[in-house]
Protein backbone atom coordinates (compact mmCIF):
# COMPACT_ATOMS: atom_id res chain seq x y z
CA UNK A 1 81.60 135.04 44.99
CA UNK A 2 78.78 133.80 43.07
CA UNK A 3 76.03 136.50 43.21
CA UNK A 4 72.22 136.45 42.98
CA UNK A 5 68.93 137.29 45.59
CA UNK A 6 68.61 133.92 47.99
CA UNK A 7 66.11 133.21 50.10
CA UNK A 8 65.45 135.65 53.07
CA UNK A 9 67.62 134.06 56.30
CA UNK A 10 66.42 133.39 60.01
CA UNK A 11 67.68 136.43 62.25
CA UNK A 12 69.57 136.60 64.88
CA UNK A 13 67.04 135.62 68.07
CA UNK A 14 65.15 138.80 70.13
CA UNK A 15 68.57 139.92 71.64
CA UNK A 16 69.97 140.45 68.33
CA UNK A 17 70.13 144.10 68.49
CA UNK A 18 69.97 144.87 72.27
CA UNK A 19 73.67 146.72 71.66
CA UNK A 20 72.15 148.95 69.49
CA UNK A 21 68.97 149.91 71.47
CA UNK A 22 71.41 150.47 74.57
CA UNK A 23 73.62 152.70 72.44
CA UNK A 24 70.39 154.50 71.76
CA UNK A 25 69.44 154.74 74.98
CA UNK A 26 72.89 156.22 75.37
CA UNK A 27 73.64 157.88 72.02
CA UNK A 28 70.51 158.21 69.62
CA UNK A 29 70.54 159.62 66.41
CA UNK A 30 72.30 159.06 62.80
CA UNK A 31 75.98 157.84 61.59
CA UNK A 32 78.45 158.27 59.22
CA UNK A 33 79.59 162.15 60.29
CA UNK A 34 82.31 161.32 58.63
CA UNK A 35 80.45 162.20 55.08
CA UNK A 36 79.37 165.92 56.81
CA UNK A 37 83.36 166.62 58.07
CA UNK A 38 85.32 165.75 54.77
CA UNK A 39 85.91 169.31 53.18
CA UNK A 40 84.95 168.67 49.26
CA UNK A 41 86.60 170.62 46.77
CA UNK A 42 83.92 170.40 43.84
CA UNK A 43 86.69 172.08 41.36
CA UNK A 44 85.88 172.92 37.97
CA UNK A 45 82.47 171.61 36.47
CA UNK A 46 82.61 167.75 34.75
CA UNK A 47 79.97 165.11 33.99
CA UNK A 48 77.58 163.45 36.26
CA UNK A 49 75.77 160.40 35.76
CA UNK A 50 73.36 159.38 38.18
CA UNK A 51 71.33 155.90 37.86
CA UNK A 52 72.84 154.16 34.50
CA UNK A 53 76.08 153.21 34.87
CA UNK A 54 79.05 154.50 32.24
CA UNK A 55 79.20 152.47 29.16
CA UNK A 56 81.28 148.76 29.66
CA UNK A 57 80.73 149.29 33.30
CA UNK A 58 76.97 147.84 33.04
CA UNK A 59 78.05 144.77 34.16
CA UNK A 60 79.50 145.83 37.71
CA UNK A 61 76.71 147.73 38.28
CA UNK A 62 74.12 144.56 38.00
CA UNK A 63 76.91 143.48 40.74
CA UNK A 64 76.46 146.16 43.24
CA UNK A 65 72.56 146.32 42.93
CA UNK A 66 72.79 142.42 43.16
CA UNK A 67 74.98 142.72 46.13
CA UNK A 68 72.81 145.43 47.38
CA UNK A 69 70.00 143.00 47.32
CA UNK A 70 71.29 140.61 48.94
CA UNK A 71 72.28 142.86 52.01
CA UNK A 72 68.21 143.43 52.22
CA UNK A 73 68.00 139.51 52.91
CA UNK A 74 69.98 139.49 55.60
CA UNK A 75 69.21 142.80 57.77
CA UNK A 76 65.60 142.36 56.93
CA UNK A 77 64.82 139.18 58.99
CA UNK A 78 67.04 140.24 61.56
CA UNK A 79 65.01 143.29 61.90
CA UNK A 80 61.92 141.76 61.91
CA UNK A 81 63.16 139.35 64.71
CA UNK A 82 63.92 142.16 66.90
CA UNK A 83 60.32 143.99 66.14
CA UNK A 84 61.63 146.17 63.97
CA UNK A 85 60.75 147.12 60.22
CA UNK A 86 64.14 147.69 57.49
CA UNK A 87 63.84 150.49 55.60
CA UNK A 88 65.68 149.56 52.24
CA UNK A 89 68.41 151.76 51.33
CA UNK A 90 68.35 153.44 47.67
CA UNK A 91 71.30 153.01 45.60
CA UNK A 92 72.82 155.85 43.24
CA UNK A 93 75.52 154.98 40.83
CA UNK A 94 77.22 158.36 39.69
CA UNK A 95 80.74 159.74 37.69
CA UNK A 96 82.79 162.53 38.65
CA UNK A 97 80.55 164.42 40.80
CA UNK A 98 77.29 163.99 42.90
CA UNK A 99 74.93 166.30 44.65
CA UNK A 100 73.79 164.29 47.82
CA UNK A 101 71.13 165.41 51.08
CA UNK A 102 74.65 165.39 52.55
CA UNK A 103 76.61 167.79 50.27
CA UNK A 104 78.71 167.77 47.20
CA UNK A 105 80.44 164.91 46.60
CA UNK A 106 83.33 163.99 44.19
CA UNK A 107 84.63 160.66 43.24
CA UNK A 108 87.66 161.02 45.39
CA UNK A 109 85.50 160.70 48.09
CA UNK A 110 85.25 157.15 47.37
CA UNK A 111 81.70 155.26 48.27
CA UNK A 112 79.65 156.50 50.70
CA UNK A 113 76.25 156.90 52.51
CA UNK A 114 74.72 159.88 53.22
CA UNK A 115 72.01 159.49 56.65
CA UNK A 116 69.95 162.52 55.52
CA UNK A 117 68.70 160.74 52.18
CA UNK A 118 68.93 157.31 53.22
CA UNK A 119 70.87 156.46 49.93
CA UNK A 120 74.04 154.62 49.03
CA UNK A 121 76.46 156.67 46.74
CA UNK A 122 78.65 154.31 44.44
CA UNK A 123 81.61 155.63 42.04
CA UNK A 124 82.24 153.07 40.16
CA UNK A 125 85.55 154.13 39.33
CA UNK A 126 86.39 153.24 42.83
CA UNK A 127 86.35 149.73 42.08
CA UNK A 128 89.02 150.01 39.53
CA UNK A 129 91.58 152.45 42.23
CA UNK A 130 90.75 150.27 44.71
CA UNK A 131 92.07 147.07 42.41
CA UNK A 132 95.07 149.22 41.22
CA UNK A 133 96.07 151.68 43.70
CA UNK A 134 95.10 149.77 47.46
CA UNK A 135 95.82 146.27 45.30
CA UNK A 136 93.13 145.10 46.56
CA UNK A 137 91.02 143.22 43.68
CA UNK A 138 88.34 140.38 43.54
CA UNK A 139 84.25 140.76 43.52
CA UNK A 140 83.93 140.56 47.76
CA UNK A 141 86.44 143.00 48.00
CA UNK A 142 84.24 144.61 46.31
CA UNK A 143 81.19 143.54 48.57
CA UNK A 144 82.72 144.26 51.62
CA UNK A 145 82.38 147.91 50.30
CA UNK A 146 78.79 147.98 49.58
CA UNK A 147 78.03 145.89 52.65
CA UNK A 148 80.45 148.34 55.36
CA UNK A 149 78.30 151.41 53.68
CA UNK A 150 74.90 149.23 54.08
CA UNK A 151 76.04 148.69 57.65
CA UNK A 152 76.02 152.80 58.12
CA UNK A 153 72.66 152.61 56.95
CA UNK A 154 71.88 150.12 59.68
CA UNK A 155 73.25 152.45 62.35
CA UNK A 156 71.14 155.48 60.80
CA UNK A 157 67.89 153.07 61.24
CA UNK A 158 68.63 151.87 64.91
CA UNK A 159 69.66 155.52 65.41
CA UNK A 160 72.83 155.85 66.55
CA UNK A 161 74.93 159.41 65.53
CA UNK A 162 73.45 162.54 66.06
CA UNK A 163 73.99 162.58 69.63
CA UNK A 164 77.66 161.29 68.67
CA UNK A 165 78.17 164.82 66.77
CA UNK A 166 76.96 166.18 69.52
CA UNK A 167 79.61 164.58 71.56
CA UNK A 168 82.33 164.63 69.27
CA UNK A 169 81.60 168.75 69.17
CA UNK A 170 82.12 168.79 73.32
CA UNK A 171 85.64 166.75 73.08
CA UNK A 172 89.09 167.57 71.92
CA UNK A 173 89.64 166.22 68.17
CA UNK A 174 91.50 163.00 69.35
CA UNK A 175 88.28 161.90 71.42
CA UNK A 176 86.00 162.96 68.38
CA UNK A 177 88.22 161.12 66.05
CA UNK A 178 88.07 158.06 68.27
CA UNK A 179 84.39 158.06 67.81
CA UNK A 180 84.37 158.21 64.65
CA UNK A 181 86.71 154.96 64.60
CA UNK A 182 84.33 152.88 66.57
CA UNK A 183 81.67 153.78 64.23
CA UNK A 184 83.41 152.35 61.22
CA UNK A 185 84.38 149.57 63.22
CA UNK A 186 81.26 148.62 63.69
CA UNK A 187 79.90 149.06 60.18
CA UNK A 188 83.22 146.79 59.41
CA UNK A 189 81.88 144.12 61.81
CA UNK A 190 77.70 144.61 60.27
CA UNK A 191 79.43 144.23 56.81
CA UNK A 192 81.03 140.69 58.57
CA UNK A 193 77.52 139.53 59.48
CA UNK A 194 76.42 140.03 56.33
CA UNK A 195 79.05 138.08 55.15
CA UNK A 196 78.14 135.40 57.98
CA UNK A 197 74.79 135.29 56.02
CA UNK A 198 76.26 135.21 52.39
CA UNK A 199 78.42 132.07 53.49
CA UNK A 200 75.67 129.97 56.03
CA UNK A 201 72.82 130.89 54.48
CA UNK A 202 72.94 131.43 50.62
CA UNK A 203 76.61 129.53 49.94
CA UNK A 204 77.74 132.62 47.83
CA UNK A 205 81.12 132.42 48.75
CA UNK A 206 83.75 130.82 46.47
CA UNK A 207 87.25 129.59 47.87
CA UNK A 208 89.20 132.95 48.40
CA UNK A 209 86.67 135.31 48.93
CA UNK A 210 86.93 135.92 52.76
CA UNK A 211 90.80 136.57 51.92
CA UNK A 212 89.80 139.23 49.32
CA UNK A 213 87.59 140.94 52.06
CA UNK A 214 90.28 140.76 54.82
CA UNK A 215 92.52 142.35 52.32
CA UNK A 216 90.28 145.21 51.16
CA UNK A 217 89.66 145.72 54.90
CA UNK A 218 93.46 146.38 55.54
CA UNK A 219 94.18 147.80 51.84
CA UNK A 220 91.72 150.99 53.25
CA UNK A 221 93.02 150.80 57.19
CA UNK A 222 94.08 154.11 58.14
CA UNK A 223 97.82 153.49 58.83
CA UNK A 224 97.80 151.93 55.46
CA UNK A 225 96.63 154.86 53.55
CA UNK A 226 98.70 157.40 56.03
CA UNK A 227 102.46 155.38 54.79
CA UNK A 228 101.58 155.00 51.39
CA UNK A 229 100.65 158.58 50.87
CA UNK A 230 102.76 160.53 53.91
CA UNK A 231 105.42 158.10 54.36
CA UNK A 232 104.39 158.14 58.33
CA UNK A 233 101.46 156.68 60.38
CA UNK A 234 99.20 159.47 62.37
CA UNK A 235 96.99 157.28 65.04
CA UNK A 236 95.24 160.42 66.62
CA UNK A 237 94.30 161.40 63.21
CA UNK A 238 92.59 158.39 62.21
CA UNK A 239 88.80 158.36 61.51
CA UNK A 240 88.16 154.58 60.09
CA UNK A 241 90.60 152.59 61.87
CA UNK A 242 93.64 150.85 61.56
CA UNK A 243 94.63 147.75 58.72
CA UNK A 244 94.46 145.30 61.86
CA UNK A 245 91.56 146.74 63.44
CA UNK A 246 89.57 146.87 60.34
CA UNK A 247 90.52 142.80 59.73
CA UNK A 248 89.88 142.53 63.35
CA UNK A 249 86.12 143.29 63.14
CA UNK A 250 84.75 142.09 59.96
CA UNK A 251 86.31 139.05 60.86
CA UNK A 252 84.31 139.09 64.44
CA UNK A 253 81.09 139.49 62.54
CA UNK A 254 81.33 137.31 59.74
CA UNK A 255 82.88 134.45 61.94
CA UNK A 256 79.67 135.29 64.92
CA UNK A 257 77.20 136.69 63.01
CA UNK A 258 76.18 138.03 66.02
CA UNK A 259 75.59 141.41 66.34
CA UNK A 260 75.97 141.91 70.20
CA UNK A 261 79.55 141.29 69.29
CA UNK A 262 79.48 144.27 67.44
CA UNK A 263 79.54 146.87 70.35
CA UNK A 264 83.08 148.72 69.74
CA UNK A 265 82.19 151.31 71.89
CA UNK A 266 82.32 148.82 74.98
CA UNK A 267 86.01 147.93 74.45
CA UNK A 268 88.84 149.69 75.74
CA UNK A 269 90.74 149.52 72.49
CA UNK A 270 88.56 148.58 69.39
């Protein structure tokens, strides 16, 4: 993946987002629950860096902000187009531990975004485990990370979770865990469009890169995780989604870039 800020792309036409303002209709509110649910245990006290990067990892995090910049010139004009205004996420880099609008956060949370501060929370240790541990390496593997957070961000500005909480506190834990799914679904297929972008618009991508995506996606699928670390798959428990279904929709976006295709809640099985 060759990396740098391109010119701002065409959106996606008036309808672009007419999923999302029916989900509002519907729905309203702001995503990624998922960072409010996970029980932290902040354990004993270690160092926190917030904004420079650790030493030697200066380099990757000129990636991530460059990565994170280019996100801005794709959702940007496909805001506009749809008479809306992006708000730009913020990004914090940080080691060991993090105090987010959201909570306490350790690195074994892995990246996240937290709806309450509008800001993208990066480990950058997590690049490393997820080269190592999910064998998963290569800089859009990498991307697809940033870019599936960004896409929570998107759903926090079109305003689409709060009411989910509210639902997912009036249903059994299956149901509310099936929610959550088609939420990161859907940040999996925003995270394709951007990709869509990357390719048609700015020719970022290098032979290989769309493979290291579709490999990160399964590398963090739910069943995935569940048999490497329990030695047995859980479907009712998941909260992101399975290998498959993750491949399945970042590959729907970034093959589309359409984001009407995004609507996982209007399928029977995401």
């Amino acid at each position: 993946m060759t990396v740098g800020r391109g010119a701002a792309v065409g959106g996606l036409g008036g309808c672009g987002l007419l999923i999302f303002v029916a989900l509002y209709l519907v729905l309203g509110g702001d995503p990624v629950q998922l960072v409010e649910q996970l029980p932290v245990d902040p354990g004993p006290s270690t160092s926190v860096q917030v904004g420079p990067p650790p030493p030697g990892q200066e380099e990757l995090a000129d990636f991530v902000s460059v990565v994170l910049a280019d996100t801005e010139d794709t959702w940007n004009p496909i805001f506009t187009e749809a008479g809306r205004v992006y708000e730009e996420p913020r990004l914090v880099l940080f080691s060991g531990q993090v105090q987010s609008a959201c909570g306490f956060a350790g690195a074994s949370m892995g990246p996240f975004y937290c709806p309450a501060d509008r800001k993208l929370y990066i480990d950058l240790s997590f690049y490393d485990e997820l080269k190592r541990r999910f064998r998963a390496p290569g800089d859009f593997a990498q991307a697809y990370v940033i870019a599936h957070e960004v896409g929570h961000h998107v759903q926090n500005l079109l305003g689409i979770s709060d009411q989910m909480q509210a639902m997912q506190q009036r249903v059994g834990q299956a149901e509310a865990n099936d929610l959550s799914v088609r939420l990161e679904l859907q940040a999996d297929c925003l995270a394709g469009i951007w990709g869509h972008y990357t390719r048609r618009e700015r020719d970022m991508l290098e032979s290989g890169d769309l493979e290291e995506a579709l490999n990160a996606a399964a590398a963090i699928g739910d069943d995935h995780i569940q048999r490497e670390t329990t030695g047995r798959v859980m479907p009712d428990s998941f909260t992101h989604g399975s290998s498959a279904q993750r491949v399945k929709w970042f590959r729907i976006g970034f093959e589309t870039g359409d984001v009407d295709q995004c609507d996982t809640f209007a399928v029977s099985q995401p």
